[in-house]
Protein backbone atom coordinates (compact mmCIF):
# COMPACT_ATOMS: atom_id res chain seq x y z
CA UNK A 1 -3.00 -20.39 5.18
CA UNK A 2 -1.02 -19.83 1.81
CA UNK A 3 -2.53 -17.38 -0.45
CA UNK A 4 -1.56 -17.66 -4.22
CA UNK A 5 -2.51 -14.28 -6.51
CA UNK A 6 -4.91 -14.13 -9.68
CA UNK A 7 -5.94 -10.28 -11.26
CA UNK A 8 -9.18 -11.44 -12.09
CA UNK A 9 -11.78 -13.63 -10.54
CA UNK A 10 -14.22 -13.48 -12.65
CA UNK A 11 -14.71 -16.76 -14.07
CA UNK A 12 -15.40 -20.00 -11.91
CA UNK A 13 -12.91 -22.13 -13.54
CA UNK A 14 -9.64 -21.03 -14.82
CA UNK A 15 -5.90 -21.28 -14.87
CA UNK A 16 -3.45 -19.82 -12.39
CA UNK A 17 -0.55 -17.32 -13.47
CA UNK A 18 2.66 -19.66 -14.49
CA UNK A 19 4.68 -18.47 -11.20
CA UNK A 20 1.93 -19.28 -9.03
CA UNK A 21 1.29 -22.57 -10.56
CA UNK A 22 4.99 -23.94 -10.56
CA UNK A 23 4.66 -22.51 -6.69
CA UNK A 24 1.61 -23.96 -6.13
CA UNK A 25 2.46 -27.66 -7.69
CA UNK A 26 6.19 -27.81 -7.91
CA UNK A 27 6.90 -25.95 -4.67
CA UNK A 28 4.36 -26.71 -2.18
CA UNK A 29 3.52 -30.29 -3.94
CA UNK A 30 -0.54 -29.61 -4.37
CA UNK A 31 -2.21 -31.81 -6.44
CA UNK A 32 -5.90 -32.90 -7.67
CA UNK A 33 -8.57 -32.33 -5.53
CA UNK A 34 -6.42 -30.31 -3.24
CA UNK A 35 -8.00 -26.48 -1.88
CA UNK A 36 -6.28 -23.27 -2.29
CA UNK A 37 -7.04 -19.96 -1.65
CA UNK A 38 -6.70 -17.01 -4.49
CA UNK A 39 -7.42 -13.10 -3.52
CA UNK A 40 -7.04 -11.11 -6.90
CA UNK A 41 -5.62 -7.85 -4.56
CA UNK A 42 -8.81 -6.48 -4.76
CA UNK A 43 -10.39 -7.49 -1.20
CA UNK A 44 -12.11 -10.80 -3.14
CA UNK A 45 -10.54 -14.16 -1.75
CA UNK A 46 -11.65 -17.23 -3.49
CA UNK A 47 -11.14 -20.89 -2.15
CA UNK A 48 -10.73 -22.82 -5.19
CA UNK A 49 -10.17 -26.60 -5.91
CA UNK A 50 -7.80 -27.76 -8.02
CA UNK A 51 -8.66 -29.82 -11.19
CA UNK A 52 -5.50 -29.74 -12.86
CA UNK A 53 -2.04 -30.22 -11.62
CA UNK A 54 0.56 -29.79 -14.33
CA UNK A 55 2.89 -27.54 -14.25
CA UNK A 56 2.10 -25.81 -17.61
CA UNK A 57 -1.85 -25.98 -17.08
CA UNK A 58 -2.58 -25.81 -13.56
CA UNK A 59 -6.20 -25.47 -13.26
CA UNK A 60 -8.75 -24.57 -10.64
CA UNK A 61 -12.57 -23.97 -9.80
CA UNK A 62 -14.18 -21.31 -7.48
CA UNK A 63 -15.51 -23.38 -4.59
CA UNK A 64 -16.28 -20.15 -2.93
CA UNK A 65 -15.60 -16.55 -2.83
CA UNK A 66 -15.66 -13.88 -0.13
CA UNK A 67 -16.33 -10.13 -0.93
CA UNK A 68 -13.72 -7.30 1.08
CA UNK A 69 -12.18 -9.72 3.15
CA UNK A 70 -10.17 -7.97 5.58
CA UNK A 71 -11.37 -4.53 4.36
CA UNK A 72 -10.71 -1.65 7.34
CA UNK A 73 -13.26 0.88 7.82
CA UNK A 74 -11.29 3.07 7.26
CA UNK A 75 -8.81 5.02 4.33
CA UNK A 76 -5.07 5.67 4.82
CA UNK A 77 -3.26 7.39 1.86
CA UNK A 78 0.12 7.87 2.04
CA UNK A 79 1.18 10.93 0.16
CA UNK A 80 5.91 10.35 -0.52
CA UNK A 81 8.43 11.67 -2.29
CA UNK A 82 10.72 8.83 -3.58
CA UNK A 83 13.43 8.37 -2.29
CA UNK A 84 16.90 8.74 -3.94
CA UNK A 85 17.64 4.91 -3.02
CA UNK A 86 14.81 2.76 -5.09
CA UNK A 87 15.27 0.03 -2.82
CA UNK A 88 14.10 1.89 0.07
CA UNK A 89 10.71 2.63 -1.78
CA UNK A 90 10.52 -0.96 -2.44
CA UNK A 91 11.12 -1.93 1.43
CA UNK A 92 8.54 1.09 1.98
CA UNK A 93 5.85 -0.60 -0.37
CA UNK A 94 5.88 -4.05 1.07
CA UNK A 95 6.29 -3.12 5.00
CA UNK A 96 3.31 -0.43 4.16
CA UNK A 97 1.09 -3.55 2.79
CA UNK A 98 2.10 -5.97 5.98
CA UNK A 99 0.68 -3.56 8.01
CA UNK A 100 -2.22 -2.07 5.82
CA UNK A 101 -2.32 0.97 3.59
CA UNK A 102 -4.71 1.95 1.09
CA UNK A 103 -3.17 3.89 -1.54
CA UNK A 104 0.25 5.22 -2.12
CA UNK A 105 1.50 8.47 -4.12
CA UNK A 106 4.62 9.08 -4.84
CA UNK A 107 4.92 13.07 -4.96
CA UNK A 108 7.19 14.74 -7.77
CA UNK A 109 8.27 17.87 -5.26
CA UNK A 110 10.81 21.02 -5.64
CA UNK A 111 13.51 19.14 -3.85
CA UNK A 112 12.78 15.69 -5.16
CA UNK A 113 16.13 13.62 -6.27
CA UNK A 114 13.94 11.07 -7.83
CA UNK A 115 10.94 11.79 -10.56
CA UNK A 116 10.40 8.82 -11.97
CA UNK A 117 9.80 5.35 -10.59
CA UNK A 118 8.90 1.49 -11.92
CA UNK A 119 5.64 1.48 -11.47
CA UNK A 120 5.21 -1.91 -12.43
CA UNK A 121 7.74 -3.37 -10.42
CA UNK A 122 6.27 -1.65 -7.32
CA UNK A 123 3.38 -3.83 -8.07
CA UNK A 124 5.02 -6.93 -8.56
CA UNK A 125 6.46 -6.60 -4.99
CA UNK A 126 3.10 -5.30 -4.48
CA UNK A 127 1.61 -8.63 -4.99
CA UNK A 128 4.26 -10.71 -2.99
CA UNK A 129 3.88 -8.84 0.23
CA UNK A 130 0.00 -9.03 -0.20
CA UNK A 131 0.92 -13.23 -0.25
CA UNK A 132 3.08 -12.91 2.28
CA UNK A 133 1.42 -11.08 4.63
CA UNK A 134 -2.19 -12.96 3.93
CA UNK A 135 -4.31 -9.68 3.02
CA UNK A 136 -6.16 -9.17 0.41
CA UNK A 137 -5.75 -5.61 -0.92
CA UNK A 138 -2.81 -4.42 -2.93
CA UNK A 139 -2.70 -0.07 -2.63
CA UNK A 140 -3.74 2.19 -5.24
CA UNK A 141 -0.56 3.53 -6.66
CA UNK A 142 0.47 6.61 -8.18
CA UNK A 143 3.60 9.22 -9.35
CA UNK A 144 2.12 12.91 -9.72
CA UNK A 145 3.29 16.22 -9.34
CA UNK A 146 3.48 17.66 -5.60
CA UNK A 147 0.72 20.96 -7.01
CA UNK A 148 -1.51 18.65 -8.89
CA UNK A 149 -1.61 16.31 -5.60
CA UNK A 150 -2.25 19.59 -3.45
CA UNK A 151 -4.64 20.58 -5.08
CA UNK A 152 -7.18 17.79 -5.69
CA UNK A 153 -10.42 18.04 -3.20
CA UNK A 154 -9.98 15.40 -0.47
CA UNK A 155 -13.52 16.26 1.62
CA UNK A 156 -13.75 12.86 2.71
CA UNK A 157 -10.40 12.72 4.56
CA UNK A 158 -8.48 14.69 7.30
CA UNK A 159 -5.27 16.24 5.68
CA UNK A 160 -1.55 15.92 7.80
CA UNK A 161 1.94 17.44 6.29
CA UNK A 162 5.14 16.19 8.22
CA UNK A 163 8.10 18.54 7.72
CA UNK A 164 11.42 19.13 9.99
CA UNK A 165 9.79 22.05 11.83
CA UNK A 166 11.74 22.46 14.74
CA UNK A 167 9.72 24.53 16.42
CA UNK A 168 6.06 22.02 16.09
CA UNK A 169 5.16 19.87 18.69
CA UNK A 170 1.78 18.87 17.27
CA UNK A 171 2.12 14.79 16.88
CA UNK A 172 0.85 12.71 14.56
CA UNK A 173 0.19 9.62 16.94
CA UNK A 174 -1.78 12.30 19.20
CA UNK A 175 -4.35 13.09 16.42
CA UNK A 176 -7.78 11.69 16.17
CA UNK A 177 -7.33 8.95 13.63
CA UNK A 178 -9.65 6.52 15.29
CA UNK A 179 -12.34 5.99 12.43
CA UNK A 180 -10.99 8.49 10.33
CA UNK A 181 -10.05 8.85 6.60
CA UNK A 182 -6.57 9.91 6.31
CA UNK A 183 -4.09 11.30 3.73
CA UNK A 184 -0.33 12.30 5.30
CA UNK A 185 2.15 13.63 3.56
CA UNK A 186 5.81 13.46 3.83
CA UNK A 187 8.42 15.29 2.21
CA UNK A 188 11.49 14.69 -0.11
CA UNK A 189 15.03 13.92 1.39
CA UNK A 190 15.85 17.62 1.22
CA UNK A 191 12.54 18.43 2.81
CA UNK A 192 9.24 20.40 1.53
CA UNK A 193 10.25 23.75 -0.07
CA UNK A 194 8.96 27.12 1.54
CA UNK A 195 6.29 27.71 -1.12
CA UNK A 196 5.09 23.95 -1.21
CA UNK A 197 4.48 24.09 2.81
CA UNK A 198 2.83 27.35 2.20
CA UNK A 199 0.77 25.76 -0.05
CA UNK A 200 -0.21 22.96 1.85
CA UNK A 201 -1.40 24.77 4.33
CA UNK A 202 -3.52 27.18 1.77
CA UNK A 203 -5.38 23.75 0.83
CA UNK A 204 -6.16 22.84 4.63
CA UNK A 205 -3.36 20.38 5.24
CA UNK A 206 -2.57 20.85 9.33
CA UNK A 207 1.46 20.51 10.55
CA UNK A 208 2.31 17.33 11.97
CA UNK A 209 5.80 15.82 13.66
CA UNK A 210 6.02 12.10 13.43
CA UNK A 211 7.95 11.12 16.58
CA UNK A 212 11.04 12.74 18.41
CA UNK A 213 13.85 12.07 16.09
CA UNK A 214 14.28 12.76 12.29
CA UNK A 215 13.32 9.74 10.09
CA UNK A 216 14.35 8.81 6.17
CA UNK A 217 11.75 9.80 4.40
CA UNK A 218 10.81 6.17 3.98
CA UNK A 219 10.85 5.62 7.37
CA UNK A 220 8.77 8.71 8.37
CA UNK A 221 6.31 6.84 5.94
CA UNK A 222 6.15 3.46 7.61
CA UNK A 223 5.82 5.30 10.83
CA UNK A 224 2.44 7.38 9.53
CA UNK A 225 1.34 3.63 8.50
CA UNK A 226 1.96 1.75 11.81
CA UNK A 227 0.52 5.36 14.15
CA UNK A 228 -2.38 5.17 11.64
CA UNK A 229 -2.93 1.15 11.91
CA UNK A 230 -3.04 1.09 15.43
CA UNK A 231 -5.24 3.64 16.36
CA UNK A 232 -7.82 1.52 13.91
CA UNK A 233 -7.30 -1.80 17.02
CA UNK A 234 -7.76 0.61 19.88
């Protein structure tokens, strides 16, 4: 099933973005009376029928619409610090939404060698793996400051900090994430600094290891999402 991307479904009858309408008509040779299926990355997935097949004005009407299609039960928010390397936050992003993520912020900490990151791109790539991958939901994303992150009041989720503590054993894929809302944070390349760890764990955040080895950051990341994802199918 080939999903094709639209912001807003609002309206029963309207025209699809220029990209996805050359895709849709010059790429995968749809025409006039044809069904598609549009999800605005939002949980909503609409099967539409085409009226119009020109490249310019490809138009289509709402057959039918589903509400939180493919929603989990469950929250996971994946607290970063970008990486150095853009391109591995972009290979982050779209592995984090083929396996399912909620939200995503990117954490401005002590030791971060990146502050600032394209937003907007993220959520163009955003959109593609949500196509690619058939879901429905693109993540909530975000670039704040590590304190104003730390601080915020997260009652409705269990709090996990991963860090190179040599001396921690507690695992991350031994917690109880089963039905649980989740927020995990991982640190910059040059780690968490002494007074952001000891403020972490001032605002109830528990010590976590993620695996035997040391990861990338962006790989530590992906391997919160995939731990987290498949204690949801247990």
């Amino acid at each position: 099933m080939q999903f094709f991307y639209h912001p807003e479904l609002n309206q029963k009858v309207f025209e699809m973005l220029p990209d996805e309408a050359r895709h849709c008509v010059k790429s995968l040779r749809k025409n006039v009376g044809d069904e598609i299926f549009i999800t605005d990355g939002k949980g909503r997935l609409a099967k539409a029928q085409i009226l119009d097949a020109s490249l310019l004005h490809c138009c289509v009407q709402i057959v039918d619409i589903q509400e939180n299609y493919g929603l989990r039960r469950t929250h996971f928010h994946l607290a970063i610090a970008p990486t150095k390397n853009a391109d591995r936050i972009e290979w982050l992003v779209e592995k984090s939404i083929e396996i399912g993520i909620e939200e995503i912020s990117f954490l401005r900490c002590e030791h971060s060698e990146r502050t600032k990151i394209d937003l907007e791109r993220l959520q163009r790539l955003a959109v593609s793996a949500l196509k690619q991958s058939n879901t429905t939901w693109v993540p909530l994303m975000q670039i704040i400051d590590y304190e104003d992150f730390i601080k915020f009041n997260y009652a409705d989720a269990d709090l996990y900090m991963a860090w190179c503590d040599e001396h921690n054993e507690d695992q991350f894929a031994n917690c109880p994430l089963q039905d649980k809302n989740v927020i995990l944070m991982v640190g910059p390349e040059g780690d968490f600094s002494k007074e952001e760890i000891a403020l972490a764990r001032e605002n109830g955040f528990r010590e976590v290891k993620l695996g035997g080895r040391r990861l990338r950051t962006e790989t530590a990341g992906l391997y919160g999402a995939v731990v987290y994802a498949a204690a949801q199918v247990k």
